[in-house]
Structure formats: structure tokens, C-alpha cells
PDB file of N, CA and C in Angstrom:
ATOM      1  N   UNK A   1      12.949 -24.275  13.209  1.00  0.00           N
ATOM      2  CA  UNK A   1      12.212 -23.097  12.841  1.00  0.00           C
ATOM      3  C   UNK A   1      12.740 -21.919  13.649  1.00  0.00           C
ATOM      4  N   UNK A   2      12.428 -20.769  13.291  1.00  0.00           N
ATOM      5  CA  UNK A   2      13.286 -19.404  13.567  1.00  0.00           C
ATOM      6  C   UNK A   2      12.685 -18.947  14.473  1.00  0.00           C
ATOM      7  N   UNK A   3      12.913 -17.728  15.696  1.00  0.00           N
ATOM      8  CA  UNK A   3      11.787 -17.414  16.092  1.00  0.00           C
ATOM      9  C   UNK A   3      12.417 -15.730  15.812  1.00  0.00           C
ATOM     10  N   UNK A   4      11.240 -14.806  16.652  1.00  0.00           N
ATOM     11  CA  UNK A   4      11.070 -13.361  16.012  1.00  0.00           C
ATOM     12  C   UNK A   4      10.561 -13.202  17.232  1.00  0.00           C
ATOM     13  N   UNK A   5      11.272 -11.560  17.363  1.00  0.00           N
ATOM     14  CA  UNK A   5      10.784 -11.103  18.486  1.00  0.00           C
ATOM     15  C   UNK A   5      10.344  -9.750  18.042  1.00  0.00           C
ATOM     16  N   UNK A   6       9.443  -9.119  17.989  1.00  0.00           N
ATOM     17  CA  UNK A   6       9.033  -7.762  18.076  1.00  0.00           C
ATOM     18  C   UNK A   6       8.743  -7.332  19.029  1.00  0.00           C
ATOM     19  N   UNK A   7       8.926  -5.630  19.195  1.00  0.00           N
ATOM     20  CA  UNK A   7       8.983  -4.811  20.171  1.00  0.00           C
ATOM     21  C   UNK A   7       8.060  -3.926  19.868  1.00  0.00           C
ATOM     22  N   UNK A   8       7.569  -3.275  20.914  1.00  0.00           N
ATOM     23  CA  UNK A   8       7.064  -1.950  20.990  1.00  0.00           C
ATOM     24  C   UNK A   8       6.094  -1.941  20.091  1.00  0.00           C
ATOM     25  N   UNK A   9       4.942  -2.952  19.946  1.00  0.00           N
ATOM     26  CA  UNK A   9       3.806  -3.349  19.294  1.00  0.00           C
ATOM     27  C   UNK A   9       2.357  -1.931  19.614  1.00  0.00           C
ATOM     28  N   UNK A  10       2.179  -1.276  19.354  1.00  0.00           N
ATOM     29  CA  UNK A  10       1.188  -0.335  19.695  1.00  0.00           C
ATOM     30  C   UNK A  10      -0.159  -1.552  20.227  1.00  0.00           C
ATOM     31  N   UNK A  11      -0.527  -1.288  21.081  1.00  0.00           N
ATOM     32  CA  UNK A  11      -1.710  -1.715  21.502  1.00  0.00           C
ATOM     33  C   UNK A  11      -3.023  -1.830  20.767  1.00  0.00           C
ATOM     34  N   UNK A  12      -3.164  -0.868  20.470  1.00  0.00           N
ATOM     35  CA  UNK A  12      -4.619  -1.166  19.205  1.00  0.00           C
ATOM     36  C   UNK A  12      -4.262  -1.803  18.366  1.00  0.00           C
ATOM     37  N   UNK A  13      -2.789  -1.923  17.934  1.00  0.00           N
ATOM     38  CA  UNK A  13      -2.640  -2.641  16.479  1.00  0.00           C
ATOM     39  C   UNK A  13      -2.879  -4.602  16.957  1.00  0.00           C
ATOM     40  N   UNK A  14      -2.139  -4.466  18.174  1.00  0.00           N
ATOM     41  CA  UNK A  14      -2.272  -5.852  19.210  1.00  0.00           C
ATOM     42  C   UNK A  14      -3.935  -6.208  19.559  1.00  0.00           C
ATOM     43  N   UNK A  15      -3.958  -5.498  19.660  1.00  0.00           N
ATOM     44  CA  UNK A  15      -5.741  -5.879  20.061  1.00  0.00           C
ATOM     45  C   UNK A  15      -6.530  -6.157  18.765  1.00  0.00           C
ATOM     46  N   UNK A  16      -6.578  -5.308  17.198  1.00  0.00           N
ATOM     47  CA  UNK A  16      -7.134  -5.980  16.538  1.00  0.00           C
ATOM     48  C   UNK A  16      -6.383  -7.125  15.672  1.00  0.00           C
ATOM     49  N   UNK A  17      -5.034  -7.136  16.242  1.00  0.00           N
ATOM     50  CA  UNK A  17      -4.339  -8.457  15.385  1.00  0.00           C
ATOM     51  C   UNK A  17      -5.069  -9.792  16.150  1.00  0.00           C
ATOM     52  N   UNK A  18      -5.663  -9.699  17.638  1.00  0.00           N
ATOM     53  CA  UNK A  18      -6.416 -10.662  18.481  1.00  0.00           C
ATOM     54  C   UNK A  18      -7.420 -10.872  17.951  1.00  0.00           C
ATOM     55  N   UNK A  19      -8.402  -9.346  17.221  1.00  0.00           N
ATOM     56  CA  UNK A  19      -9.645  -9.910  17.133  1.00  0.00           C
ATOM     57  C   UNK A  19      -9.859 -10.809  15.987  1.00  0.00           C
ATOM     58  N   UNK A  20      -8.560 -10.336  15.299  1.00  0.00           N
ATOM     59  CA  UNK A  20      -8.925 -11.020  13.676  1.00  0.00           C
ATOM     60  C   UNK A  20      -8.422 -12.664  13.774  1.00  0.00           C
ATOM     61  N   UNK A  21      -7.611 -13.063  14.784  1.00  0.00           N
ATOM     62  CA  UNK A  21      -6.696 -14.404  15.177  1.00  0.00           C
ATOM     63  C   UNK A  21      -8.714 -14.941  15.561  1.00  0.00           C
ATOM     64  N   UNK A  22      -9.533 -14.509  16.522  1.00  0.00           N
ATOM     65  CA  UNK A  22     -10.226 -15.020  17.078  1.00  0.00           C
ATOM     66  C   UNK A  22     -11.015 -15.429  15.850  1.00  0.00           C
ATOM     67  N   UNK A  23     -11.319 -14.226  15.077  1.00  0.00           N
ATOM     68  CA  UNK A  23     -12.448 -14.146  14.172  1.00  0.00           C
ATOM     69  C   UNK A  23     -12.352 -15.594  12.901  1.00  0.00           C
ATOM     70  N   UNK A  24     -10.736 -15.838  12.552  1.00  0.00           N
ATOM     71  CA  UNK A  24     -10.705 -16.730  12.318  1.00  0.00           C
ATOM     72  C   UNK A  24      -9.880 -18.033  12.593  1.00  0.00           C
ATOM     73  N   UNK A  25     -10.363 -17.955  14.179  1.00  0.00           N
ATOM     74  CA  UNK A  25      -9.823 -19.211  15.144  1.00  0.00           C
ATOM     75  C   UNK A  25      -9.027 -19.685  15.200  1.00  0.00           C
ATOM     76  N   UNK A  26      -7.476 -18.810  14.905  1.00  0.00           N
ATOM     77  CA  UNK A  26      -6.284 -18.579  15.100  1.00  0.00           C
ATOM     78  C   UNK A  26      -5.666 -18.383  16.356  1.00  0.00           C
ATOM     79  N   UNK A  27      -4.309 -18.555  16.843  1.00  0.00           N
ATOM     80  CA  UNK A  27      -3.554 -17.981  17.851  1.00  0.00           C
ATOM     81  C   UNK A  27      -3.510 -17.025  17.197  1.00  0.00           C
ATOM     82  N   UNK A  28      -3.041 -16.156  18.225  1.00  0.00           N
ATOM     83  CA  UNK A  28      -2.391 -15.033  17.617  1.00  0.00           C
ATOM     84  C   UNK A  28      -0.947 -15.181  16.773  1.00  0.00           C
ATOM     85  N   UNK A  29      -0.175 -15.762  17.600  1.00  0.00           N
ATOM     86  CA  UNK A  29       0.855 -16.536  16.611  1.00  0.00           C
ATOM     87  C   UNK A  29       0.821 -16.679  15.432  1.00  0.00           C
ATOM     88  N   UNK A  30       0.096 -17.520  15.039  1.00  0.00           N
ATOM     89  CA  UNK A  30      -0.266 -18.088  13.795  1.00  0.00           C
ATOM     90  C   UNK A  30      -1.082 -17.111  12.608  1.00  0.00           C
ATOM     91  N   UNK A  31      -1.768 -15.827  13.568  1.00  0.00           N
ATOM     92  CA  UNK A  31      -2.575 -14.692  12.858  1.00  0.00           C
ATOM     93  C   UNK A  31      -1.197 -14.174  12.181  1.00  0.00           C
ATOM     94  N   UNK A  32      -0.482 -13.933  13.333  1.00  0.00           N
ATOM     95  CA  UNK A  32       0.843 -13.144  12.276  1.00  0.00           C
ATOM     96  C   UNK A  32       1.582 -13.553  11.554  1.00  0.00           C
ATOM     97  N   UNK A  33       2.109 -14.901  11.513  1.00  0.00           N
ATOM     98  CA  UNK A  33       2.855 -15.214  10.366  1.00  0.00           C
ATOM     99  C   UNK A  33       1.883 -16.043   9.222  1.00  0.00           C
ATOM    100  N   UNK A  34       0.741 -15.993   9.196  1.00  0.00           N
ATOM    101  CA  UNK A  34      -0.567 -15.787   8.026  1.00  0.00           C
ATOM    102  C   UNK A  34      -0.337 -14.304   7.344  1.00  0.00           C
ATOM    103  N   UNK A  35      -0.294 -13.129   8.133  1.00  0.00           N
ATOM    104  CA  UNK A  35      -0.024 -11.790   7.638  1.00  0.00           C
ATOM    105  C   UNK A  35       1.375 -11.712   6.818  1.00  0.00           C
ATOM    106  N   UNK A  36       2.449 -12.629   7.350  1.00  0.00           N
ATOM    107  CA  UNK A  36       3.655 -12.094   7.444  1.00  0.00           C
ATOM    108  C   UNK A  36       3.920 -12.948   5.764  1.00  0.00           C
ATOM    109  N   UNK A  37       3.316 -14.109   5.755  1.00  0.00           N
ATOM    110  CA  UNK A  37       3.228 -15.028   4.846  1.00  0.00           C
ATOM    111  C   UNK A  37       2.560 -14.606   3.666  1.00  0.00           C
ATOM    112  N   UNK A  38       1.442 -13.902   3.636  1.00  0.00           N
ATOM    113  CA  UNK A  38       0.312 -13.036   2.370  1.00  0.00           C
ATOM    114  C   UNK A  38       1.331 -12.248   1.803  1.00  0.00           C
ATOM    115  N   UNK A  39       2.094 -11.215   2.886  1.00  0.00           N
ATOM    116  CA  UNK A  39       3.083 -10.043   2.672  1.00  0.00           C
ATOM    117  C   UNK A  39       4.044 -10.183   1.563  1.00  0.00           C
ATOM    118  N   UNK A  40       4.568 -11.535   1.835  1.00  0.00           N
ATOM    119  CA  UNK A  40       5.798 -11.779   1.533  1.00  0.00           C
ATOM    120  C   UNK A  40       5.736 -12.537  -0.242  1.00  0.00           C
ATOM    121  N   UNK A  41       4.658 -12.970  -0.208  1.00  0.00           N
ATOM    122  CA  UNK A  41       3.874 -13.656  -1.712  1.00  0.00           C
ATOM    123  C   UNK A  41       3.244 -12.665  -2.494  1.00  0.00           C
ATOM    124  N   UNK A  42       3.838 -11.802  -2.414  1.00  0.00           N
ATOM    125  CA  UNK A  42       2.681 -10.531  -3.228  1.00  0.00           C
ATOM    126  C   UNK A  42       3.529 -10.843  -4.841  1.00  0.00           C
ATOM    127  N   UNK A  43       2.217 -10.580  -5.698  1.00  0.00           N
ATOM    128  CA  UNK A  43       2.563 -10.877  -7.088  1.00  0.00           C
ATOM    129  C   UNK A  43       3.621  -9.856  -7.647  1.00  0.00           C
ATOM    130  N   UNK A  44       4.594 -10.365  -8.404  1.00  0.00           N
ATOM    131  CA  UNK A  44       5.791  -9.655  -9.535  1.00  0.00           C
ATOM    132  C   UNK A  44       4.504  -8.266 -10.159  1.00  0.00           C
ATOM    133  N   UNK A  45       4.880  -7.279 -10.620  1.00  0.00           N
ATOM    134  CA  UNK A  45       4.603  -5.950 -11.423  1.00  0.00           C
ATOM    135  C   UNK A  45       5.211  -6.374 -12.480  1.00  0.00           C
ATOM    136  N   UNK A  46       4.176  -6.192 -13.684  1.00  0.00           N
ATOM    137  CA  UNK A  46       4.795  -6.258 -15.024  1.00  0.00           C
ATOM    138  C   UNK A  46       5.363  -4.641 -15.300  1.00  0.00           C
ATOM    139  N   UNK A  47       6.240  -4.220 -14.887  1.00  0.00           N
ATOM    140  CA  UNK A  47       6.655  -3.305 -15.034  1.00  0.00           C
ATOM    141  C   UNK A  47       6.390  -2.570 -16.720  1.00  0.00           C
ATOM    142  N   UNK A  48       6.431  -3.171 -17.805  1.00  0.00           N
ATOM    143  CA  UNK A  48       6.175  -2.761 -18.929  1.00  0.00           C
ATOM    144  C   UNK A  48       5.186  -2.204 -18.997  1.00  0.00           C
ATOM    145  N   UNK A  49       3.704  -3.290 -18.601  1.00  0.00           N
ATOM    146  CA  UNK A  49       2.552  -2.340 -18.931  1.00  0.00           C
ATOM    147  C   UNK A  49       2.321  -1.631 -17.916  1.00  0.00           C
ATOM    148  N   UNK A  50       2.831  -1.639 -16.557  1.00  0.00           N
ATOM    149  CA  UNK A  50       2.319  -0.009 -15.727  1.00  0.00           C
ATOM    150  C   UNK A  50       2.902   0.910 -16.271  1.00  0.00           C
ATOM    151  N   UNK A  51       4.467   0.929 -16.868  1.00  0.00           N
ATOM    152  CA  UNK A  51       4.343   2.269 -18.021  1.00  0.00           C
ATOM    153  C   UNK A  51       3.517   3.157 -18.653  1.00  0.00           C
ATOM    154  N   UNK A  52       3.549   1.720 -19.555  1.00  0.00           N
ATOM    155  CA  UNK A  52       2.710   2.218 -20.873  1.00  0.00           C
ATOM    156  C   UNK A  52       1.046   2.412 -20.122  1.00  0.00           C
ATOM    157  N   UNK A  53       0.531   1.690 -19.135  1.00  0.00           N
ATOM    158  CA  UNK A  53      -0.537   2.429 -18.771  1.00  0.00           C
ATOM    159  C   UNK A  53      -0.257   4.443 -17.501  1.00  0.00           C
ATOM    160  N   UNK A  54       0.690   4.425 -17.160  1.00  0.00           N
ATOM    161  CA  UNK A  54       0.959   5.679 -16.844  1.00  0.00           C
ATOM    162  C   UNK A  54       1.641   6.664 -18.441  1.00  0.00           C
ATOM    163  N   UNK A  55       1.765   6.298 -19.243  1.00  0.00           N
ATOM    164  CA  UNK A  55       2.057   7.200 -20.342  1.00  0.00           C
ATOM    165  C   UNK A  55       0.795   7.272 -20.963  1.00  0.00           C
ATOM    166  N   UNK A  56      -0.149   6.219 -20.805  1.00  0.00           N
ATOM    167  CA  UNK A  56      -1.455   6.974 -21.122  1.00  0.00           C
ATOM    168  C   UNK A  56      -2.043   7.829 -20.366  1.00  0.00           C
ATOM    169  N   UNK A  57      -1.762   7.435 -18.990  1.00  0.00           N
ATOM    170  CA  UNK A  57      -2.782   8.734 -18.261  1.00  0.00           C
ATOM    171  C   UNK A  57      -2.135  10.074 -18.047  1.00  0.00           C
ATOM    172  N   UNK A  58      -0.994  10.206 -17.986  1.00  0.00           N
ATOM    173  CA  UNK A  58      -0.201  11.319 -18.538  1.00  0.00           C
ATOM    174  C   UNK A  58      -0.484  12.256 -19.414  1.00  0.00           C
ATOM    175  N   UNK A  59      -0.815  11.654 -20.494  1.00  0.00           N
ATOM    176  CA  UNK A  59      -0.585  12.307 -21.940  1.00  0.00           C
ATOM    177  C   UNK A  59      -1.133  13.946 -21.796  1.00  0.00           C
ATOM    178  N   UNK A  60      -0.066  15.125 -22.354  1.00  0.00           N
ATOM    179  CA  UNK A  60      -0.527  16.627 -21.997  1.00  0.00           C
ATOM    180  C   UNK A  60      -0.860  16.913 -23.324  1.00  0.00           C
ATOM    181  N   UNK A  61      -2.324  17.592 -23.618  1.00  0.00           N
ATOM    182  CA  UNK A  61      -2.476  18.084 -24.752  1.00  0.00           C
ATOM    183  C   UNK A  61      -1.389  18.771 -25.625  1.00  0.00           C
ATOM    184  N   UNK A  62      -1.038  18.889 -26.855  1.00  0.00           N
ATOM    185  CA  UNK A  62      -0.420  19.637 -27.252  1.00  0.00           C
ATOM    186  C   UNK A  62      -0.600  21.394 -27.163  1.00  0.00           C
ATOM    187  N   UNK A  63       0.444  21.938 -26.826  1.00  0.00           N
ATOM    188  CA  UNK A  63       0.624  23.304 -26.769  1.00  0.00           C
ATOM    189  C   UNK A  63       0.531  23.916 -25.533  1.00  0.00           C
ATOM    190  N   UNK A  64       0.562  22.698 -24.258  1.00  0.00           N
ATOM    191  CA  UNK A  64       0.494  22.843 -22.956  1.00  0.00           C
ATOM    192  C   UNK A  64       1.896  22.897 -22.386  1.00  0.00           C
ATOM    193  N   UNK A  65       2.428  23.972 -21.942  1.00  0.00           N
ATOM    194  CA  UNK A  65       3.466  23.885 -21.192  1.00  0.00           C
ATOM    195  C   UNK A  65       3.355  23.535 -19.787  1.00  0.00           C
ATOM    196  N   UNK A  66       4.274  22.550 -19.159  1.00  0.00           N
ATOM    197  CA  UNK A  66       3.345  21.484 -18.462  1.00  0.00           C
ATOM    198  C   UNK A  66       4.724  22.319 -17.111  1.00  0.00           C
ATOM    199  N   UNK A  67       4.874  23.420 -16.199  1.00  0.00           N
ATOM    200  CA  UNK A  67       5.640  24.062 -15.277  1.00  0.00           C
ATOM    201  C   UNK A  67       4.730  23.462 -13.989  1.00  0.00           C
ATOM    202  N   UNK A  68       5.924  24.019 -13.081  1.00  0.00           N
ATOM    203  CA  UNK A  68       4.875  23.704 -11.524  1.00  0.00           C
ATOM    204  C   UNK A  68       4.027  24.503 -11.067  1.00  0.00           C
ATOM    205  N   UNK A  69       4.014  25.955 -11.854  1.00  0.00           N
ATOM    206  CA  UNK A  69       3.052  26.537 -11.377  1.00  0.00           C
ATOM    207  C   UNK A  69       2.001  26.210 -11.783  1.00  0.00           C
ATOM    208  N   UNK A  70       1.789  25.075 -13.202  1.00  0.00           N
ATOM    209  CA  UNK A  70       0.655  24.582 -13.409  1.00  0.00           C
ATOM    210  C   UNK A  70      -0.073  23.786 -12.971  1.00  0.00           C
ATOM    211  N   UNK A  71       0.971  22.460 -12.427  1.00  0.00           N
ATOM    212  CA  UNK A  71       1.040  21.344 -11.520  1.00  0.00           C
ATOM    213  C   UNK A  71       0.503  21.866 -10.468  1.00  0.00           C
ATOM    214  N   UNK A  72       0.727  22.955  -9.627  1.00  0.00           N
ATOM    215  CA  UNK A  72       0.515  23.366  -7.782  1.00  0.00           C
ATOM    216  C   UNK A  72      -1.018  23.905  -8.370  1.00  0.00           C
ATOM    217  N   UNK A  73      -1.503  24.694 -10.008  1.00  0.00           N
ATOM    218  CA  UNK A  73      -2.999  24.979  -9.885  1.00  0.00           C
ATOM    219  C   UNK A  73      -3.947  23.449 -10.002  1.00  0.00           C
ATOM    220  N   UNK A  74      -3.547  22.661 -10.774  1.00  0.00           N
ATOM    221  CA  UNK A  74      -4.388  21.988 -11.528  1.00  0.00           C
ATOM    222  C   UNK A  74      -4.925  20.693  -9.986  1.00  0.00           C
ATOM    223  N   UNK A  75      -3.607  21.093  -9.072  1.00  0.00           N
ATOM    224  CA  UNK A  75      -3.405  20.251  -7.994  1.00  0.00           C
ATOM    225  C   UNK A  75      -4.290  20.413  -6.872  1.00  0.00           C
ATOM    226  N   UNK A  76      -4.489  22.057  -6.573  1.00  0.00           N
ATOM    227  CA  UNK A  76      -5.522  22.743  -5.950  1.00  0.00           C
ATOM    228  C   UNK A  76      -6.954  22.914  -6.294  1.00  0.00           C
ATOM    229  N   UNK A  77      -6.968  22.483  -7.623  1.00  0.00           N
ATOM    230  CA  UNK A  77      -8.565  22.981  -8.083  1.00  0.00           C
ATOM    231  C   UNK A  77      -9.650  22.003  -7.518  1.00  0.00           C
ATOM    232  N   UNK A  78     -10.480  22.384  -6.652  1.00  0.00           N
ATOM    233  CA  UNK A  78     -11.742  22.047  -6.312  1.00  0.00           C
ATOM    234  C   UNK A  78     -11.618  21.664  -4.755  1.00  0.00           C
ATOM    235  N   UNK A  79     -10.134  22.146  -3.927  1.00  0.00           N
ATOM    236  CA  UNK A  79      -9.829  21.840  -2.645  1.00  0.00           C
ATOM    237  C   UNK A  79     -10.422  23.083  -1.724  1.00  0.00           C
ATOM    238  N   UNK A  80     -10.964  23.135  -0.596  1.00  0.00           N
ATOM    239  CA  UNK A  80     -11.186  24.128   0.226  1.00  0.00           C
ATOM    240  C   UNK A  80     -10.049  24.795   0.489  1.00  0.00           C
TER     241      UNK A  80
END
């Protein structure tokens, strides 16, 4: 088996990678390559239908000229 060394771990991120190893009665060791293991199994994207579901939410009324100065208003509206 391989081993891994990481560096320069920020401390809070170290401290709750502990609490969650404790929480479910893990080393810490073993907390991270559980994380590293979830990471790495993430499901395929049917790339087809996130298209076709972003060409639905897209869709610009007709007779809308769709520029960035429209994009930078429609982007701002309701921001302080």
C-alpha cells in the first residue's frame, strides 16, 4: 500500500477532520482516505441531459437582444 504525505494542512481544517474521525470512531487516518475514497467515486454526468436541461433554463424571449449591458443589469437587479 502507498503512503501520502501532505503538507501545510491549515489547522482548523485538521481539527475538524479530528472531530469528524471521532464523531465516527475513526483514526484520523482512516477519516481521510474515507474522504479521499467518496471524492474519487463521484457519479459520471450525463452530459446530454445537463444540456438540454441548461437550454431550457436559458431560453431568451423572442425579440430580446441578449448584450452585456443586459447581462451586468439583469445581474444587478435586487443587489444593494
Amino acid at each position: 500500500m502507498a503512503t501520502l504525505t501532505i503538507k501545510n494542512i491549515p489547522e482548523p481544517l485538521v481539527k475538524r477532520l479530528k472531530q469528524q474521525a471521532a464523531a465516527h470512531r475513526r483514526s484520523l487516518n482512516f477519516e481521510v482516505i474515507s474522504y479521499l475514497e467518496q471524492m474519487t467515486h463521484s457519479v459520471p454526468v450525463d452530459a446530454e441531459a445537463l444540456l438540454a436541461r441548461a437550454r431550457v433554463l436559458r431560453r431568451i424571449p423572442k425579440g430580446i437582444r441578449l448584450t452585456d449591458r443586459l447581462l451586468h443589469e439583469l445581474k444587478v437587479v435586487g443587489r444593494p
